[in-house]
C-alpha atoms as a PDB file:
ATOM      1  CA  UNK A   1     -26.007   4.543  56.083  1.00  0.00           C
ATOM      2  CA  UNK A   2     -23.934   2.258  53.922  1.00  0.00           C
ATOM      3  CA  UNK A   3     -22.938   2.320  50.323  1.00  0.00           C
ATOM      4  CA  UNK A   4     -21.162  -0.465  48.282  1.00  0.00           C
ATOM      5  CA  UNK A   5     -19.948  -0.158  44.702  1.00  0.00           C
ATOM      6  CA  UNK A   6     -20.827  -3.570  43.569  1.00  0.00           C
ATOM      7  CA  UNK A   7     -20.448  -2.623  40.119  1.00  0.00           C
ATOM      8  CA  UNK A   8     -18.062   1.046  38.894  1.00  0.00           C
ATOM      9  CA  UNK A   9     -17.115   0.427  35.386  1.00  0.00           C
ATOM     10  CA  UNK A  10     -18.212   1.623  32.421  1.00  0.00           C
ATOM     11  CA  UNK A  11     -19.795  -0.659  29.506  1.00  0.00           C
ATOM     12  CA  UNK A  12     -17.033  -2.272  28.273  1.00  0.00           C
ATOM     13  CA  UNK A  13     -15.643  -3.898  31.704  1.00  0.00           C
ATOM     14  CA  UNK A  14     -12.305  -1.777  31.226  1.00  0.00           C
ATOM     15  CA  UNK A  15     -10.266  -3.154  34.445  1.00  0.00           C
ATOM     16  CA  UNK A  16     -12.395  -5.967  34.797  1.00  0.00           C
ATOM     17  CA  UNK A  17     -14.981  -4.045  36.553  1.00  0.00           C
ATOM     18  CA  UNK A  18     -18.569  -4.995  36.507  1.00  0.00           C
ATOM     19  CA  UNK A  19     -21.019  -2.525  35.254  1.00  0.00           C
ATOM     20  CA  UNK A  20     -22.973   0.378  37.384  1.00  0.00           C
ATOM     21  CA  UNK A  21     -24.613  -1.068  40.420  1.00  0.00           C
ATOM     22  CA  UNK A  22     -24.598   0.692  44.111  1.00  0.00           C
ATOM     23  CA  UNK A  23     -26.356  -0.670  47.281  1.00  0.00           C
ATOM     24  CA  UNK A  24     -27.513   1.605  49.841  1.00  0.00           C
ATOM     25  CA  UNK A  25     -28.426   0.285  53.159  1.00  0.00           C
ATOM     26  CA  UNK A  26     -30.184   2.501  55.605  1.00  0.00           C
ATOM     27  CA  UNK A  27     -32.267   2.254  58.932  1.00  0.00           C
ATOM     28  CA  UNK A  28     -35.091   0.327  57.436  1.00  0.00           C
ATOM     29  CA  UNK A  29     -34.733   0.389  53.808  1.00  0.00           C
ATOM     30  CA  UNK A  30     -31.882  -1.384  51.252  1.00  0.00           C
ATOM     31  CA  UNK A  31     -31.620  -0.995  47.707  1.00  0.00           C
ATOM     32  CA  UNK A  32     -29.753  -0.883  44.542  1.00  0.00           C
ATOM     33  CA  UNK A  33     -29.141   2.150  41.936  1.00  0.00           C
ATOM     34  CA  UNK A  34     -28.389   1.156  38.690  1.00  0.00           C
ATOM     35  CA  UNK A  35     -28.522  -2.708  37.706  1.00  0.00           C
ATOM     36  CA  UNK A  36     -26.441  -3.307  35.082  1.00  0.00           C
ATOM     37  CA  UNK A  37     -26.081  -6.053  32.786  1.00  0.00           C
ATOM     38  CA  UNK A  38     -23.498  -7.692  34.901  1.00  0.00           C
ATOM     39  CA  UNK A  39     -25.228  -6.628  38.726  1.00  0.00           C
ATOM     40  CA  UNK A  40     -26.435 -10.175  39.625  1.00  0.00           C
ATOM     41  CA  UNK A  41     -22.888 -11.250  39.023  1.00  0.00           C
ATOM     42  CA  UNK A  42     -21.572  -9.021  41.028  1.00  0.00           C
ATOM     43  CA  UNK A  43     -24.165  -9.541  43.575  1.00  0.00           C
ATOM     44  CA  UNK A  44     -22.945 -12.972  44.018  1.00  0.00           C
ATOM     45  CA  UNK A  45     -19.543 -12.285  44.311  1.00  0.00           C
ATOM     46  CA  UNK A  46     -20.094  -9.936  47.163  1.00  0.00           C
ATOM     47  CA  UNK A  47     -22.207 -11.952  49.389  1.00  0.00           C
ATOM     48  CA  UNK A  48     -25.697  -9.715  48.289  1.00  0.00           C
ATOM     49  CA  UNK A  49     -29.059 -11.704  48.842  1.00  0.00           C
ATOM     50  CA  UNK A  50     -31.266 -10.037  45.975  1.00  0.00           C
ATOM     51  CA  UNK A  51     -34.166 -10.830  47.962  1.00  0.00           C
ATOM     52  CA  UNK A  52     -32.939  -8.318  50.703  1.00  0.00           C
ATOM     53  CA  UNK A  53     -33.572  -5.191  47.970  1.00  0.00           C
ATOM     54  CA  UNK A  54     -37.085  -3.738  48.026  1.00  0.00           C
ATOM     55  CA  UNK A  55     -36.016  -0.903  45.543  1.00  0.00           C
ATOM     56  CA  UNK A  56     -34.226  -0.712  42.485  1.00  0.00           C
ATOM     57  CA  UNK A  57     -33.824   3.105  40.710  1.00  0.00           C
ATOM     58  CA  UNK A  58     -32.549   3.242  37.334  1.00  0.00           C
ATOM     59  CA  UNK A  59     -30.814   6.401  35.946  1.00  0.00           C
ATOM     60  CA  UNK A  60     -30.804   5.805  32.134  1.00  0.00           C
ATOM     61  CA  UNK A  61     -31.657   3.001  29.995  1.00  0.00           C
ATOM     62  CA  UNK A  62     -28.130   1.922  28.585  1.00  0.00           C
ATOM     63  CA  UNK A  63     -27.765  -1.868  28.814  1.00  0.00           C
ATOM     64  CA  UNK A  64     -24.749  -0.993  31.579  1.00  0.00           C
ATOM     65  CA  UNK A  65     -27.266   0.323  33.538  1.00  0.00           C
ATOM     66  CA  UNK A  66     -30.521  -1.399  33.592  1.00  0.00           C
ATOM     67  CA  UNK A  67     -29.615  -4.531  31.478  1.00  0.00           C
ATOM     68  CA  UNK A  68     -29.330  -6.520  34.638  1.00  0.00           C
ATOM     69  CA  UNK A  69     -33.260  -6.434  35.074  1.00  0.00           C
ATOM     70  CA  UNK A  70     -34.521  -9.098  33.154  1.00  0.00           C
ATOM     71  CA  UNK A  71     -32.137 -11.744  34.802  1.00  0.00           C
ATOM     72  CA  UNK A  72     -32.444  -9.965  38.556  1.00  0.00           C
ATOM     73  CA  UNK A  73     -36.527 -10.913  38.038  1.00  0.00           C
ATOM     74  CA  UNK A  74     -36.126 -14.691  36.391  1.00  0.00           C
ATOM     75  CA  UNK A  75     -33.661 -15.344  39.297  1.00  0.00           C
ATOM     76  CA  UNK A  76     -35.907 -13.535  42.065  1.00  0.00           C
ATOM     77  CA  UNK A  77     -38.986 -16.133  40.088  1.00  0.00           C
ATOM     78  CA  UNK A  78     -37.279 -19.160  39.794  1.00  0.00           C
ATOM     79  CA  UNK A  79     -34.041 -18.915  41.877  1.00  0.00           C
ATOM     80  CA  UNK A  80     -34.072 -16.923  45.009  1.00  0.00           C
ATOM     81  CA  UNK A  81     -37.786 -17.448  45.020  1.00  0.00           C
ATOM     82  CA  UNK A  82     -38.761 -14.050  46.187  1.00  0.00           C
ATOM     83  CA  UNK A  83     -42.475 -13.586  47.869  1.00  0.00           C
ATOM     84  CA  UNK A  84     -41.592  -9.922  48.734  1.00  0.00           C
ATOM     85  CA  UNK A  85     -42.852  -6.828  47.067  1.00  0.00           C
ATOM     86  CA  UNK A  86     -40.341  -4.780  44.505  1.00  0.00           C
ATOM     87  CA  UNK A  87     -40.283  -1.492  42.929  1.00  0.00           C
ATOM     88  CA  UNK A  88     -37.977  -0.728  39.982  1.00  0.00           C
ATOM     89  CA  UNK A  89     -38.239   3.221  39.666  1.00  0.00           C
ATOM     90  CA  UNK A  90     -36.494   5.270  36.625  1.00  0.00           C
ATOM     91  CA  UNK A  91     -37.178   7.251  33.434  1.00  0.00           C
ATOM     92  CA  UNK A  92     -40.244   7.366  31.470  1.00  0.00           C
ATOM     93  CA  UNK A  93     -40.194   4.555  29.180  1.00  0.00           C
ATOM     94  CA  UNK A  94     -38.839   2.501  31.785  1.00  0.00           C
ATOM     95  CA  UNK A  95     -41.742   0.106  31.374  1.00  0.00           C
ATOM     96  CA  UNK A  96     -41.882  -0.502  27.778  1.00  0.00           C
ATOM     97  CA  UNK A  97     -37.753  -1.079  27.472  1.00  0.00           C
ATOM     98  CA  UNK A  98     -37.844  -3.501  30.439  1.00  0.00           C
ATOM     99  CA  UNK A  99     -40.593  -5.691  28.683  1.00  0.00           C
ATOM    100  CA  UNK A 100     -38.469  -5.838  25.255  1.00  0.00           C
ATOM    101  CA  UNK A 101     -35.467  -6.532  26.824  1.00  0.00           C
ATOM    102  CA  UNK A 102     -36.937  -9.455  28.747  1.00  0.00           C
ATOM    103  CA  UNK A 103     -38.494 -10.407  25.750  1.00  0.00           C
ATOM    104  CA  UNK A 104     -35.555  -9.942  23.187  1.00  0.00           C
ATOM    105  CA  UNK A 105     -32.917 -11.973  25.911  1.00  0.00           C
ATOM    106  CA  UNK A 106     -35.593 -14.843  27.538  1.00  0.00           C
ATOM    107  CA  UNK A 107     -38.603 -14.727  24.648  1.00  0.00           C
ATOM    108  CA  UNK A 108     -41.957 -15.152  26.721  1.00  0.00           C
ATOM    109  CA  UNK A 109     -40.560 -14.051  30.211  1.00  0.00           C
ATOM    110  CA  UNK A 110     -42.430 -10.749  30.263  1.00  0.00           C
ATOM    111  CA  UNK A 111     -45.646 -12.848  30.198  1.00  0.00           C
ATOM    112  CA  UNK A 112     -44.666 -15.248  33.622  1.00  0.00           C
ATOM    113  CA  UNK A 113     -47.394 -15.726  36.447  1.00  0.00           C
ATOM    114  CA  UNK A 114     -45.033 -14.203  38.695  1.00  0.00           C
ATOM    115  CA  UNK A 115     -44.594 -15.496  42.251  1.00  0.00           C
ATOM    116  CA  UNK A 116     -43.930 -12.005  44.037  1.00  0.00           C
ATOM    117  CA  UNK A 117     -45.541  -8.731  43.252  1.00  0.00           C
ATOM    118  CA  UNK A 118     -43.399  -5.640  41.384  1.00  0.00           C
ATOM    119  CA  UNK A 119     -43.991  -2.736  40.157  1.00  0.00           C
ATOM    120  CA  UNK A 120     -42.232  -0.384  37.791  1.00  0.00           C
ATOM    121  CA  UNK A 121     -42.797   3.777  38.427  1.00  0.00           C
ATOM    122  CA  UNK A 122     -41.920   6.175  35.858  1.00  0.00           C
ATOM    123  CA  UNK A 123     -40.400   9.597  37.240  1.00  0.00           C
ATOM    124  CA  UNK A 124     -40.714  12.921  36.288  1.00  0.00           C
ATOM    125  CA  UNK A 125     -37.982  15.400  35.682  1.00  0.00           C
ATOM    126  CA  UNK A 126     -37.821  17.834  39.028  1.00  0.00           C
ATOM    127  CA  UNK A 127     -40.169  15.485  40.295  1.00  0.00           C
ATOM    128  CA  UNK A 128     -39.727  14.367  44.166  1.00  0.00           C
ATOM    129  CA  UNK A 129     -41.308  10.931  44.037  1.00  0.00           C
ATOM    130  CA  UNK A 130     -41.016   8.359  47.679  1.00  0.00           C
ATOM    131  CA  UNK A 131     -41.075   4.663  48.261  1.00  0.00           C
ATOM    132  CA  UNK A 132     -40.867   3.683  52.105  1.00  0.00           C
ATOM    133  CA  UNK A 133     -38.414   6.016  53.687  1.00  0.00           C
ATOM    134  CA  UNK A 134     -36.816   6.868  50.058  1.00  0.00           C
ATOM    135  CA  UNK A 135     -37.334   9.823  48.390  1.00  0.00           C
ATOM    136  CA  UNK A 136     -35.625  10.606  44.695  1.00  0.00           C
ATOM    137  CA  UNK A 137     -35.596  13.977  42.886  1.00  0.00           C
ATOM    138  CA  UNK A 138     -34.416  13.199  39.271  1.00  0.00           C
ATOM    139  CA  UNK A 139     -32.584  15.943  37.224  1.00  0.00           C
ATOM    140  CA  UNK A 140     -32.523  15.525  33.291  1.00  0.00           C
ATOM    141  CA  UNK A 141     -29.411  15.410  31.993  1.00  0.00           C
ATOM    142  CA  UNK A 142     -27.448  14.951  28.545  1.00  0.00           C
ATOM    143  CA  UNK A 143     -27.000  11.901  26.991  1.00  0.00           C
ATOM    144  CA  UNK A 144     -28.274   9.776  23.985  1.00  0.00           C
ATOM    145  CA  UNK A 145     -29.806   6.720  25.169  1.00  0.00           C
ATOM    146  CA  UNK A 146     -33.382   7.280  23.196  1.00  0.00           C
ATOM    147  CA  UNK A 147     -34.999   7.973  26.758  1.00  0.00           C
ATOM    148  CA  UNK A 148     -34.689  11.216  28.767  1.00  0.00           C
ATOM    149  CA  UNK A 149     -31.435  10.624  31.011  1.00  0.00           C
ATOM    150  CA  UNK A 150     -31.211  11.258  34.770  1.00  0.00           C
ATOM    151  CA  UNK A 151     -29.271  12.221  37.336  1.00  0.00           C
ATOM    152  CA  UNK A 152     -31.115  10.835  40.771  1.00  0.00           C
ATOM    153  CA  UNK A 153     -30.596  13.178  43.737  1.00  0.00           C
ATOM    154  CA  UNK A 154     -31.516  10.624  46.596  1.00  0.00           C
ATOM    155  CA  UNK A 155     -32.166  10.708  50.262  1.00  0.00           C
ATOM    156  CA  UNK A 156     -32.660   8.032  53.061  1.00  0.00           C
ATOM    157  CA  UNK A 157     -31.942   8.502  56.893  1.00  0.00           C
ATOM    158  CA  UNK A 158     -31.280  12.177  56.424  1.00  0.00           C
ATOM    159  CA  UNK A 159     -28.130  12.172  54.009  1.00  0.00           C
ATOM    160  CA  UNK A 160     -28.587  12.822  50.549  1.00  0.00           C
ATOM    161  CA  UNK A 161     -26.666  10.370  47.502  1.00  0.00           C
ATOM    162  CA  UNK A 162     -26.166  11.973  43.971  1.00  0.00           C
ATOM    163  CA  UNK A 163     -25.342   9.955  41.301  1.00  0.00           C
ATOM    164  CA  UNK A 164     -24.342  11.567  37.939  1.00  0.00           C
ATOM    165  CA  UNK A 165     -25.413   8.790  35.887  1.00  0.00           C
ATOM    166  CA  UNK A 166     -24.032   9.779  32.671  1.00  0.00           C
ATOM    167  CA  UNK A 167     -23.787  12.525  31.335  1.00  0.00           C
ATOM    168  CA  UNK A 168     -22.007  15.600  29.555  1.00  0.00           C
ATOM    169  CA  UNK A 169     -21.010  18.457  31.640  1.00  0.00           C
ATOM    170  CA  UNK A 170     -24.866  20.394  32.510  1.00  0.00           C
ATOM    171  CA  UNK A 171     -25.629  22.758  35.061  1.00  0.00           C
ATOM    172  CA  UNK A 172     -28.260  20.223  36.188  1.00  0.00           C
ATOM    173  CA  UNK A 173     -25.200  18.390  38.370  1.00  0.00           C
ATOM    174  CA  UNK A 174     -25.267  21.650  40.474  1.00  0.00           C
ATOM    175  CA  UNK A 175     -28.492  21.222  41.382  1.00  0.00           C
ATOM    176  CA  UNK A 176     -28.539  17.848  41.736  1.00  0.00           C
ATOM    177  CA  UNK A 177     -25.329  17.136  43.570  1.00  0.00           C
ATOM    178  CA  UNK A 178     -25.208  20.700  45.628  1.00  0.00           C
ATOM    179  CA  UNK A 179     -24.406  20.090  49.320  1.00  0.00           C
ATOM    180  CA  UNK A 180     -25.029  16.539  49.029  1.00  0.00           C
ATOM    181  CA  UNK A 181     -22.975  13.879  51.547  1.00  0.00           C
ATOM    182  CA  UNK A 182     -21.703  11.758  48.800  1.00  0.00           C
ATOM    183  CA  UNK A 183     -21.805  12.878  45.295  1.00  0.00           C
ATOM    184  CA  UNK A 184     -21.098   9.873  42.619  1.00  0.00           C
ATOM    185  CA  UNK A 185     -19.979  10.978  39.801  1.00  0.00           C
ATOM    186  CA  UNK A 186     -18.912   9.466  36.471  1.00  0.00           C
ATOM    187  CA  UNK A 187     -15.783  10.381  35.311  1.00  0.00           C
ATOM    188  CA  UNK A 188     -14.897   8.621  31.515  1.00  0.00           C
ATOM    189  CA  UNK A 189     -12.215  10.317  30.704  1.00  0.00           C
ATOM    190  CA  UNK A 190      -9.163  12.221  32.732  1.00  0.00           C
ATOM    191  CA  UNK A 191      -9.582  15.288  30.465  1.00  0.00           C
ATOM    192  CA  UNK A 192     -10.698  14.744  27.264  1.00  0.00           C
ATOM    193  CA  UNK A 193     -14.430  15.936  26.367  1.00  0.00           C
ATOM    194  CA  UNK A 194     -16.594  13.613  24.185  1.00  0.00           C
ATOM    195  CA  UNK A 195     -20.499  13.790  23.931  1.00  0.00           C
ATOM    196  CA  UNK A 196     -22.707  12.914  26.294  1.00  0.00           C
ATOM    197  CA  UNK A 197     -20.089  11.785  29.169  1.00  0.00           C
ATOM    198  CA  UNK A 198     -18.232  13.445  31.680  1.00  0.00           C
ATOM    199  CA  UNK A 199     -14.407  14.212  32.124  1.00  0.00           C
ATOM    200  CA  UNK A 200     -12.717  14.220  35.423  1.00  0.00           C
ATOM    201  CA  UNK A 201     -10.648  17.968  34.615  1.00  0.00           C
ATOM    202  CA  UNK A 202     -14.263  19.564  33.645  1.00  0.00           C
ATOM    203  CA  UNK A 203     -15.752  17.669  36.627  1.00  0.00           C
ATOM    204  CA  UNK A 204     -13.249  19.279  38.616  1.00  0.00           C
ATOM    205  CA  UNK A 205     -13.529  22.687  37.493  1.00  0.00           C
ATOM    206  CA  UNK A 206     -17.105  23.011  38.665  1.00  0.00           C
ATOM    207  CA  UNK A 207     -16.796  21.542  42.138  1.00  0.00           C
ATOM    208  CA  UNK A 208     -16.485  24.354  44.249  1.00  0.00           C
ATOM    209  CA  UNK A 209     -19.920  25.177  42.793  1.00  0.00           C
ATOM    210  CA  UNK A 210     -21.579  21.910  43.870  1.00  0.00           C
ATOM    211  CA  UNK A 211     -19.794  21.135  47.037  1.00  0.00           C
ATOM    212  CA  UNK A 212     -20.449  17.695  48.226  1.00  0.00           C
ATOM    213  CA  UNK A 213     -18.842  16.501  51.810  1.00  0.00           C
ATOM    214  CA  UNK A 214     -17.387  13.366  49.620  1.00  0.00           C
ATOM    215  CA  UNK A 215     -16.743  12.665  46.063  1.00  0.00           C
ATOM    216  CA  UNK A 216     -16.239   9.571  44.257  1.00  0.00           C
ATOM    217  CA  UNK A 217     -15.518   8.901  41.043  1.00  0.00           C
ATOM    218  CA  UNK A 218     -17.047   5.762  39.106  1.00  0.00           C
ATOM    219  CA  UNK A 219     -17.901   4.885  35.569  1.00  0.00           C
ATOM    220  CA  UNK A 220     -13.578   5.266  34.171  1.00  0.00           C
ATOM    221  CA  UNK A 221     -12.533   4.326  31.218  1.00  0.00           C
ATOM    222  CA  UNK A 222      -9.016   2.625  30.523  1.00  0.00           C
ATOM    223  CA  UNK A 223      -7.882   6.176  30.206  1.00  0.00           C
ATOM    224  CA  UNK A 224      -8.796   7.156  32.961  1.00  0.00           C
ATOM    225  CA  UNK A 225      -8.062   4.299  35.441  1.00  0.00           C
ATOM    226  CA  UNK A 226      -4.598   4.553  33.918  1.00  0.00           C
ATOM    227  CA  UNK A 227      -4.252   8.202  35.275  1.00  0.00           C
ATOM    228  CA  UNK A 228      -5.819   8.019  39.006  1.00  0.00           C
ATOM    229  CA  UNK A 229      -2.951   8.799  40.753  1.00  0.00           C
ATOM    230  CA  UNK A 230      -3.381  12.087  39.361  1.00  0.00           C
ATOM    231  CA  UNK A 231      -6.623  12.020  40.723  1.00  0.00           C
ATOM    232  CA  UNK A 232      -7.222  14.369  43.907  1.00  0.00           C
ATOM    233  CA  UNK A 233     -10.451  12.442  45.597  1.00  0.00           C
ATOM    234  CA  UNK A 234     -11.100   9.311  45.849  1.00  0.00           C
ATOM    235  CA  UNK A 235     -12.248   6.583  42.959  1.00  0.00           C
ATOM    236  CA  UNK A 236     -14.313   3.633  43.528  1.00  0.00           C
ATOM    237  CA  UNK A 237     -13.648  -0.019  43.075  1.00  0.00           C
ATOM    238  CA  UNK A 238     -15.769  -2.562  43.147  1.00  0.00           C
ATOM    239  CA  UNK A 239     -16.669  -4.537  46.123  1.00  0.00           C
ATOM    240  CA  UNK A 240     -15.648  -0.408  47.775  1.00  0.00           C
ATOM    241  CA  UNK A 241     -17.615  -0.068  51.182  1.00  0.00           C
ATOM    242  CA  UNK A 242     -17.590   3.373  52.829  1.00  0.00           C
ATOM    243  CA  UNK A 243     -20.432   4.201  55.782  1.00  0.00           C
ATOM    244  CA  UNK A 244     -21.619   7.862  55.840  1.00  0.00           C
ATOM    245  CA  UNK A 245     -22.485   8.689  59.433  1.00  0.00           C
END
């Protein structure tokens, strides 16, 4: 299995990165978690045919980190030209954000006679739901975003991906993240602890508790992307391949 970080920054592009977007190939399935406002962007600048994704799961509904809908589905109508099926899976309310958002950026586009069948599913806290040969376990987590917050605990091919999304420090990560083979995992700040997102010291301080076989940092503020070299496991980038075998 193969992930690339097509998008690791946080919502203000600090080091120029685009915002949260991962693709996970597998055996038989590809697909994206998180699609951020910039994610079709970054999608073309890494050679990514959006009509190759048959999945998209969405951890919270920030603009950073499903903003990137509305223009992934006009270009998949009217560009790309999709005729394959796609499911957008994330937290309840998913449905009702994604149709204001289309309407609020491209007025009537919620409304089209659309080419290609999708679909969006609302999960369930603690809730194993499955598409194809995916299968996602969401864990609530803590932070504002006027919809309950995951983190998606995700397995394909027999390895397991944990994504943080964002979050304060909760206990929830533990479970969520807890033997898994790659555990991404926002880190905003180096050590300082604000509401509702995670620092890389407290991150650190619980990791012998959650034990993933590889950790990666993502989501870093200026602060922190001016400290990594202090940092003692590995950050992402964008455009970052790694293959977990």
């Amino acid at each position: 299995m193969q992930v690339q970080f097509l998008g690791s920054g946080d919502a203000f592009g600090s080091g120029g990165r685009f915002n949260s977007c991962f693709l996970v190939t597998g055996n038989e399935s590809r697909f994206l978690i998180e699609c951020g406002a910039t994610s079709l962007v970054a999608m073309r600048r890494f050679g990514v045919d959006p009509n190759t994704l048959q999945t998209i799961l969405i951890s919270h509904l920030h603009g950073d980190h499903f903003g990137g809908l509305p223009v992934f589905l006009l270009d998949a109508q009217f560009v790309s030209r999709r005729e394959t099926p796609l499911v957008i899976a994330g937290p309840p309310g998913l449905g009702r954000r994604l149709g204001e958002a289309q309407e609020c950026l491209f007025p009537g586009s919620s409304k089209n006679s659309w080419r290609f069948d999708w679909r969006v599913e609302e999960l369930e806290p603690g809730r194993r739901w499955t598409h194809g040969d995916i299968a996602v376990t969401p864990y609530e987590v803590v932070h504002a975003c006027g919809a309950t917050p995951f983190a998606l605990r995700v397995e394909v091919d027999g390895k397991v991906v944990t994504y943080s999304g964002d979050t304060e420090w909760t206990d929830a990560l533990i479970t969520a993240a807890r033997g898994a083979d790659l555990f991404i995992a926002e880190a905003y700040f180096f050590e300082k602890k604000v509401p509702f997102h995670l620092d890389y010291a407290t991150l650190l301080s619980h990791v012998d508790e959650i034990r993933p076989k590889r950790l990666i940092l993502t989501h870093m503020s200026r602060d922190m992307l001016d400290r990594v070299d202090g940092v003692a496991c590995e950050c992402a980038d964008d455009g970052m391949v790694i293959t977990l075998d």
